[in-house]
Protein backbone atom coordinates (compact mmCIF):
# COMPACT_ATOMS: atom_id res chain seq x y z
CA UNK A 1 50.49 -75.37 118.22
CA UNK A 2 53.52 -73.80 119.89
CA UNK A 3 52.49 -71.86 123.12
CA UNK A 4 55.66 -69.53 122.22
CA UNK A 5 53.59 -68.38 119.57
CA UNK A 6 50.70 -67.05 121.81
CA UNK A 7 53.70 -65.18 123.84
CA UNK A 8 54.22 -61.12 123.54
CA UNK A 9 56.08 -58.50 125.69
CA UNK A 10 53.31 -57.11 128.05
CA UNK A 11 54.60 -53.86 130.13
CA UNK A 12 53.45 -54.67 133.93
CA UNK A 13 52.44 -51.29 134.52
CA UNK A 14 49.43 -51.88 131.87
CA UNK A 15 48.10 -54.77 134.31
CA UNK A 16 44.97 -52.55 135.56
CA UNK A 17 44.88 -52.38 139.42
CA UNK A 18 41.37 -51.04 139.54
CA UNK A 19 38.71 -50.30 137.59
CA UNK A 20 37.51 -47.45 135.40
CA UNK A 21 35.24 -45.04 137.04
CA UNK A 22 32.38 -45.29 136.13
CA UNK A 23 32.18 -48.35 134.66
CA UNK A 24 31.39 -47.49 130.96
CA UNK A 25 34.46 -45.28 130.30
CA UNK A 26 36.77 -47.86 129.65
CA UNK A 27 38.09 -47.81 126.18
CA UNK A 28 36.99 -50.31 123.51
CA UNK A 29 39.17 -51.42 120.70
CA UNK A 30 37.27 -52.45 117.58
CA UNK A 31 39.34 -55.45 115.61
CA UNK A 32 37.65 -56.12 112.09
CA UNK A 33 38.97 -55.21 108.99
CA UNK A 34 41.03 -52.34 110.52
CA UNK A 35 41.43 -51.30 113.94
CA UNK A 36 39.31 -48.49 115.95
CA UNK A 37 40.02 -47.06 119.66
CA UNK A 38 36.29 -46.31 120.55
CA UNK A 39 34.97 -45.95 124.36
CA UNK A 40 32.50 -48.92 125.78
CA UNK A 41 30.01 -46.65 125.46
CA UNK A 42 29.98 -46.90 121.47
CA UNK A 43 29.56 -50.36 121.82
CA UNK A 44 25.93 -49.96 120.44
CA UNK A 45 26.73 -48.99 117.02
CA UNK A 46 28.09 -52.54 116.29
CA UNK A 47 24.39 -54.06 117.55
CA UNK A 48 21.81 -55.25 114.72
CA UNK A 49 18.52 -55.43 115.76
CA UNK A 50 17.64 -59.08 116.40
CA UNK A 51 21.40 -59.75 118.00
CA UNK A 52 21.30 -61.41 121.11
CA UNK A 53 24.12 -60.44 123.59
CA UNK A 54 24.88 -63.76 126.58
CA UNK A 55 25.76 -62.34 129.63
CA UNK A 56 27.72 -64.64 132.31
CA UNK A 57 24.94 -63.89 135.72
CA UNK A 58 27.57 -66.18 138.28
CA UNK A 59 27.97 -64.05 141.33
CA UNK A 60 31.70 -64.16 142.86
CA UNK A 61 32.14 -65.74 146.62
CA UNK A 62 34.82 -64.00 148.84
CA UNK A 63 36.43 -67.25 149.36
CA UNK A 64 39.74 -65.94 150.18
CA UNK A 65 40.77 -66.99 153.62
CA UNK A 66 43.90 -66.01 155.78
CA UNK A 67 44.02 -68.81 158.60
CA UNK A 68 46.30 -70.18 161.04
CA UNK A 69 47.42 -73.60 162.31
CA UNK A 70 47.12 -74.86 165.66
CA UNK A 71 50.87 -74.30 165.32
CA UNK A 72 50.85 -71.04 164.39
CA UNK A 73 51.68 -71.44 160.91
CA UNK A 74 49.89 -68.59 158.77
CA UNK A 75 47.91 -70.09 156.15
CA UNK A 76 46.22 -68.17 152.65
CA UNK A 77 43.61 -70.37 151.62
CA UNK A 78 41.39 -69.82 148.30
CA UNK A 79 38.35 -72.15 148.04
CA UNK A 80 37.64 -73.90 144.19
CA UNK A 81 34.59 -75.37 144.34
CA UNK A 82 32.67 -78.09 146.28
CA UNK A 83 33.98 -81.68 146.23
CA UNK A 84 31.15 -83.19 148.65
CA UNK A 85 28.87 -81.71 151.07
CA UNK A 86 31.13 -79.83 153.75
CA UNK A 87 34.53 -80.17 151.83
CA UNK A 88 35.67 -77.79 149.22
CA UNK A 89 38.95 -77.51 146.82
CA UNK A 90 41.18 -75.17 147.55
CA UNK A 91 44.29 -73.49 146.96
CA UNK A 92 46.94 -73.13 150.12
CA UNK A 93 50.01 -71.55 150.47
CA UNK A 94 52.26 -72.75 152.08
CA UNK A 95 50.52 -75.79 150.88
CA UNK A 96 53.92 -77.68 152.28
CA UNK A 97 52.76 -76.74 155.64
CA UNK A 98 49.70 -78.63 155.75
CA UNK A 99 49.20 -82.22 156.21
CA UNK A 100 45.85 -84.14 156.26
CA UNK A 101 44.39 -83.58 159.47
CA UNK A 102 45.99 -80.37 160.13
CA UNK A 103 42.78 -77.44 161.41
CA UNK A 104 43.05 -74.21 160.15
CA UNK A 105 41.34 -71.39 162.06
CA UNK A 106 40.23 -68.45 160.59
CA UNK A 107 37.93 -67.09 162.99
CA UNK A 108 36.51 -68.03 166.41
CA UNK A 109 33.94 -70.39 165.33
CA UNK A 110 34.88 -70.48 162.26
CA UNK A 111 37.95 -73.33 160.83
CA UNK A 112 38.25 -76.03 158.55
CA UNK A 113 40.59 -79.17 159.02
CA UNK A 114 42.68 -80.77 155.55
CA UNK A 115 41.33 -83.89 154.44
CA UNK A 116 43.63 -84.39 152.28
CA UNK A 117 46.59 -83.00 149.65
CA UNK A 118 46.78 -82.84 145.66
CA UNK A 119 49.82 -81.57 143.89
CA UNK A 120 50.23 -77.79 142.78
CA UNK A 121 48.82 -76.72 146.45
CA UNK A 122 45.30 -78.33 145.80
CA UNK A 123 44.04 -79.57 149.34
CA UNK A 124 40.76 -80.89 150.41
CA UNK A 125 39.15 -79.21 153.21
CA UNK A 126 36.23 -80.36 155.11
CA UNK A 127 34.07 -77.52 157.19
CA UNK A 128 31.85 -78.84 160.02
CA UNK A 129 28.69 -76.62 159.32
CA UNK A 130 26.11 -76.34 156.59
CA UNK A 131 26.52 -74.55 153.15
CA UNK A 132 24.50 -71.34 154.35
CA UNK A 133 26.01 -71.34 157.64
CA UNK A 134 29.81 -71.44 155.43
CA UNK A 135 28.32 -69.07 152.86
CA UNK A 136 27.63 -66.36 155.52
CA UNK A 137 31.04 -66.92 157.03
CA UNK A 138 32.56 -66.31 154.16
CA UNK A 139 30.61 -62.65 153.56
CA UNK A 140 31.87 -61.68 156.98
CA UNK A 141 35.71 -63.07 156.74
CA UNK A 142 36.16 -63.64 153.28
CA UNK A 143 38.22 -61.21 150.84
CA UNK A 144 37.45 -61.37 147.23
CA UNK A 145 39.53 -63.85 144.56
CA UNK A 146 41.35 -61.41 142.84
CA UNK A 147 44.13 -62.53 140.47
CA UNK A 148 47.73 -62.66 141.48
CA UNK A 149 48.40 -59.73 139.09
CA UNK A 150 46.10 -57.19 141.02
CA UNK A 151 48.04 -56.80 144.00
CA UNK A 152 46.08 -56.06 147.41
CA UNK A 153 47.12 -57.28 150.84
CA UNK A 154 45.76 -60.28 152.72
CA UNK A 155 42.60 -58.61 153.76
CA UNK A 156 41.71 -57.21 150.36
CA UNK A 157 40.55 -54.26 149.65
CA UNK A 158 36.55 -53.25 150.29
CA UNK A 159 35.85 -52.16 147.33
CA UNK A 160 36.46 -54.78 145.18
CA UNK A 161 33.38 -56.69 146.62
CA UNK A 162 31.29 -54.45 144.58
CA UNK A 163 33.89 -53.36 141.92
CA UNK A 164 34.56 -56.87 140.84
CA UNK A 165 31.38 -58.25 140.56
CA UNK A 166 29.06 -57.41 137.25
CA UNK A 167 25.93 -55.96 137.57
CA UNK A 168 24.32 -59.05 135.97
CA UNK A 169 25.81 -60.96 138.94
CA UNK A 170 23.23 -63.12 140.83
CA UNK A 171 24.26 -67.12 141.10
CA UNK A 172 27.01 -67.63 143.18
CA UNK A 173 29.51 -69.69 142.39
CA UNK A 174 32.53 -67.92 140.93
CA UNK A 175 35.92 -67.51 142.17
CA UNK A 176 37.04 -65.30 139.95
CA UNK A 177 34.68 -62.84 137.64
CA UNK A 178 33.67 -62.58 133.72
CA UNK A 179 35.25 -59.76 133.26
CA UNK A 180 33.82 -58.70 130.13
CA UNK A 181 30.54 -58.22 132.02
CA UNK A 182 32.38 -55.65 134.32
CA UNK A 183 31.77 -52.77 131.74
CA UNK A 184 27.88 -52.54 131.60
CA UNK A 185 26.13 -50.48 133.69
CA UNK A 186 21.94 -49.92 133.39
CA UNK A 187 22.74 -46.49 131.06
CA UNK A 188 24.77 -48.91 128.42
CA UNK A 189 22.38 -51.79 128.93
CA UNK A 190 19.37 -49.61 128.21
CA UNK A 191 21.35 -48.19 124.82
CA UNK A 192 22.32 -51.81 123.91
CA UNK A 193 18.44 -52.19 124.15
CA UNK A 194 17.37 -49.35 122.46
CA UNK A 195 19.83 -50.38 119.42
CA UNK A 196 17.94 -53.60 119.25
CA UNK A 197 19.39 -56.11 121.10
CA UNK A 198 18.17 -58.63 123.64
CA UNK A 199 20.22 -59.54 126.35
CA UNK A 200 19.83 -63.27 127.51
CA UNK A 201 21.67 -64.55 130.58
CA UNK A 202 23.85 -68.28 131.40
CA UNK A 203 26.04 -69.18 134.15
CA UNK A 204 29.57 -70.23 134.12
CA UNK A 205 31.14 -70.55 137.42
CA UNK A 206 34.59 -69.29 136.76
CA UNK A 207 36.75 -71.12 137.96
CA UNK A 208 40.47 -69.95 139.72
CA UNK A 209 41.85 -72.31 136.62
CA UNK A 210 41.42 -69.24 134.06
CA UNK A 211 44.49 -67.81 136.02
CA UNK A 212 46.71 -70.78 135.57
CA UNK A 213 49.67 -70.46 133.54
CA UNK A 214 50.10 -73.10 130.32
CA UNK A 215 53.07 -75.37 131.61
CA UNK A 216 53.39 -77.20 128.27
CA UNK A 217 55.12 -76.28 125.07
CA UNK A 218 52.51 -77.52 123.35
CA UNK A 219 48.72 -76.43 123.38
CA UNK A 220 47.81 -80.65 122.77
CA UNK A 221 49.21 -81.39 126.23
CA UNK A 222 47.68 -78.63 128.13
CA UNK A 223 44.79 -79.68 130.42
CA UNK A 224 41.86 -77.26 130.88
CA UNK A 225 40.26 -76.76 134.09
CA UNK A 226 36.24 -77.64 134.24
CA UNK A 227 33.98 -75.53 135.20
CA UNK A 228 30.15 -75.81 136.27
CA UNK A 229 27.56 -73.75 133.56
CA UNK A 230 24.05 -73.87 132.58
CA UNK A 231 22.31 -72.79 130.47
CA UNK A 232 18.20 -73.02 130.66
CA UNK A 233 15.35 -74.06 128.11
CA UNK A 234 14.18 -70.37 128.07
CA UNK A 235 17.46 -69.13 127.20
CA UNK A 236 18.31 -71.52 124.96
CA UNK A 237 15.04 -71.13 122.97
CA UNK A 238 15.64 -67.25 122.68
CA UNK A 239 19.15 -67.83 120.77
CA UNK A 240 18.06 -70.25 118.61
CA UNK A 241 15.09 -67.81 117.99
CA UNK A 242 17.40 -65.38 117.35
CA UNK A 243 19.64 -67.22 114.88
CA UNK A 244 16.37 -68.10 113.32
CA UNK A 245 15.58 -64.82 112.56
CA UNK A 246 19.26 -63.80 111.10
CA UNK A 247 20.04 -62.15 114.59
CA UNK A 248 23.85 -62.53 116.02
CA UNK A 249 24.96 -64.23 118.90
CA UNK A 250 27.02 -61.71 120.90
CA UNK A 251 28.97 -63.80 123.57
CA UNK A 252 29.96 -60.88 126.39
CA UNK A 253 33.04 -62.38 127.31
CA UNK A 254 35.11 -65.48 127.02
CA UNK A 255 32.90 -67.13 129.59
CA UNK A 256 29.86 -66.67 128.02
CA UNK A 257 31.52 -68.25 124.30
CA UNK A 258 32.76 -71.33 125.91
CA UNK A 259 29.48 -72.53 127.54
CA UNK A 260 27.72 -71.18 124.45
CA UNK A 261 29.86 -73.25 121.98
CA UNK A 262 29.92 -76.34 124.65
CA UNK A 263 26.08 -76.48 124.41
CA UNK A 264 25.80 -76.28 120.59
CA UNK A 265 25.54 -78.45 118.52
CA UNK A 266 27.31 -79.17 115.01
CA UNK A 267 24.44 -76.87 113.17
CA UNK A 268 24.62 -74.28 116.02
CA UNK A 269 21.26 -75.23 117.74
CA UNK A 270 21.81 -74.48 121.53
CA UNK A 271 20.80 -77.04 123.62
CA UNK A 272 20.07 -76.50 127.57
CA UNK A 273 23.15 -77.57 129.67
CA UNK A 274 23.63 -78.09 132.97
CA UNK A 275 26.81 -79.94 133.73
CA UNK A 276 30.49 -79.08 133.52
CA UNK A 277 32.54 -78.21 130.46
CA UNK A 278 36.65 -77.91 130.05
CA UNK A 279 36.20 -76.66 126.13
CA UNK A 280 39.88 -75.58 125.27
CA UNK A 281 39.73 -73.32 122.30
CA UNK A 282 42.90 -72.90 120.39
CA UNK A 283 43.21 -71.74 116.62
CA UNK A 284 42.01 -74.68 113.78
CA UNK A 285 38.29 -74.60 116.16
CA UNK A 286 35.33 -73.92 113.83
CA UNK A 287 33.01 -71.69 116.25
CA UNK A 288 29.24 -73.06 115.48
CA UNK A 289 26.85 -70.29 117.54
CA UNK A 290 28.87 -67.08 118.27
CA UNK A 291 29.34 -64.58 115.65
CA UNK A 292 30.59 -61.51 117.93
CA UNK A 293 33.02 -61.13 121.33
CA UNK A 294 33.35 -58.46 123.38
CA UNK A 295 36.38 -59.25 126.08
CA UNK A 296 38.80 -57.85 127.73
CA UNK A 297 42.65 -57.95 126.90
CA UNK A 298 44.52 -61.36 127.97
CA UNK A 299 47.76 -62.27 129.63
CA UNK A 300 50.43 -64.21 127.21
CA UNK A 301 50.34 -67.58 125.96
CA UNK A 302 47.03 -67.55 128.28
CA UNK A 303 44.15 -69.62 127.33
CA UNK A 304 42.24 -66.47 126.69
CA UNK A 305 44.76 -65.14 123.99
CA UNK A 306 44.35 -68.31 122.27
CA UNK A 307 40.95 -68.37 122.22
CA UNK A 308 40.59 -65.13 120.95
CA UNK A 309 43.40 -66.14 118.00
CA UNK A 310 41.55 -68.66 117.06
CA UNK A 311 38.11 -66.21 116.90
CA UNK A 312 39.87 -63.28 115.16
CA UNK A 313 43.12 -64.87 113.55
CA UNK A 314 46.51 -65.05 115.42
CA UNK A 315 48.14 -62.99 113.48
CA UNK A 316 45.00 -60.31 113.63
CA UNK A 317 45.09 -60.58 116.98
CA UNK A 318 49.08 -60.11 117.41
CA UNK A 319 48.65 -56.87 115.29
CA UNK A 320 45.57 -55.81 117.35
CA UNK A 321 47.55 -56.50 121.05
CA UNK A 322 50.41 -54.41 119.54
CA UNK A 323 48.18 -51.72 118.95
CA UNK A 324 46.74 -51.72 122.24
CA UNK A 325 50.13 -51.82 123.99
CA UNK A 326 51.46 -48.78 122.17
CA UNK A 327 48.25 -47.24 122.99
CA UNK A 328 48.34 -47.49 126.04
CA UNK A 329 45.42 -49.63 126.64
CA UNK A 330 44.92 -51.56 130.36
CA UNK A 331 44.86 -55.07 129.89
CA UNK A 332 43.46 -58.12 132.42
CA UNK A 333 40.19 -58.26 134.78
CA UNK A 334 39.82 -54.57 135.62
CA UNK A 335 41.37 -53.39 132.12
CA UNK A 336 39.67 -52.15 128.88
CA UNK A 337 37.89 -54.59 126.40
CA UNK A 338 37.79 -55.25 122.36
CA UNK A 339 35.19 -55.88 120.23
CA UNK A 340 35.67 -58.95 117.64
CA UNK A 341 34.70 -60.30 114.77
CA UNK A 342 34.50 -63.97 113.98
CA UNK A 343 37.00 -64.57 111.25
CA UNK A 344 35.15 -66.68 109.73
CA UNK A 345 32.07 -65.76 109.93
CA UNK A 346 29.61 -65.52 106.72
């Protein structure tokens, strides 16, 4: 398909800049056979008992670094994920600055040096300590990996290292956060519960790829990032016991769908995963285990407004994200989140 037809007009000023407070008052729009603005805190009348909702448990790192060169230079760094034991992806800018070899130093004790250059401002870099010794380096100098459309200042801001990480959060691994999973709290977990669902957990380490824009004009030649996910035997068991029992799958966020639909198979068994997974969902996919999304609103011609297009319908979807923008409604990681229905789901 066309990207141009995943494009709309999105007013900046809807890009949230920080969350609700508290959590569960952001607004929900239902999208099923009509259209409903609701509060998150209704999401319980749409669970069954015997639905199982998937929660996304990654934990974010604060792998945002501001650095120098021996040179001088001021360097942003954003680390991607491990490459080898010691040397990490990463983002740079100015990634023109840097050659292989170069150090950066971000605190005494505390530097990497390039080991070598991709194209886009990938770089290798290789840290001379262990993996605990960088993880606690990071908790002390890091800022959190917000998206370029949440604008804070080289240090970050404080708050965000609780405010964008969801309360399910306890693998780390992310560099950027399932969103969706920002709106529970215990209080809408416990009435999720007392509706009758079951809340399993997976992990999907997101990866700073969900904020790349599509390049292409056409979705075919667009390549999707991988990221690392797993999901166990026990939780695998409990949503094919579900299913078994006429129970929905309820994927809480985009995350949680693609490792779910990654791991099933053609009859919608889930099978335990551990490995990585670039699933690029785009209307024509038949969905095989989730029946119900709850997500937050997406950029244009993003990957995440096509897969939802190709959950709901494009042109349900269009009507839906019209809705929401002449209602006001804040879109991206700390905006508001809809509620969908598989379109084609029995």
């Amino acid at each position: 398909m066309r990207v141009s037809a995943f494009d709309f007009d999105l007013p900046p000023h809807l890009i949230a800049q920080s969350p609700a407070s508290p959590r569960d008052s952001s607004r929900l729009l239902a999208v099923g056979a009509g259209l409903k603005d609701l509060n998150i805190a209704d999401l319980p009348q749409f669970i069954r008992p015997g639905d199982v909702l998937v929660v996304n448990n990654t934990r974010v790192i604060p792998v945002r670094l501001t650095g120098k060169k021996d040179s001088g230079t001021k360097i942003q760094v954003t680390l991607l994920k491990p490459e080898a034991p010691g040397t990490w992806q990463a983002l740079a800018r100015p990634a023109r600055k840097l050659h292989p070899g170069d150090r950066i130093t971000f605190a005494t004790g505390f530097s990497c040096v390039v080991a070598g250059k991709g194209q886009d401002g990938q770089i290798s870099l290789a840290f001379a300590m262990s993996d605990t010794d960088l993880m606690a380096a990071l908790d002390i100098h890091g800022a959190m990996p917000l998206p370029p459309y949440i604008k804070r200042n080289a240090t970050g801001d404080a708050a965000d290292r609780q405010t964008y990480q969801t309360m399910f959060a306890e693998t780390p691994g992310a560099v950027a956060a399932p969103t969706a999973g920002l709106h529970f709290t215990p209080a809408l977990k416990k009435a999720v519960e007392m509706a009758g669902g079951r809340i399993e957990q997976l992990t999907l380490h997101v990866g700073a790829g969900t904020f790349l824009p599509v390049k292409v004009e056409d979705t075919r030649d667009h390549i999707m990032h991988s990221e690392w996910g797993e999901i166990t035997t026990t939780t695998a068991d409990a949503i094919n016991a579900a299913r078994n029992r006429s129970g929905r799958v309820i994927a809480i966020g985009t995350t949680a769908l693609r490792l779910l639909e990654s791991a099933a198979t053609e009859d919608g068994t889930v099978r335990p995963f551990s490995s990585e997974t670039d699933i690029f969902i785009t209307p024509g996919y038949r969905f095989k285990v989730v029946d119900a999304l709850l997500t937050n609103f997406h950029l244009p011609s993003s990957t995440l407004f096509m897969l939802v297009s190709a959950f709901s319908g494009l042109d349900t979807m269009t009507t839906a994200y019209a809705h929401a923008i002449a209602a006001g409604y804040r879109f991206y990681s700390y905006g508001d989140a809809c509620w969908l229905e598989r379109a084609d789901a029995p």
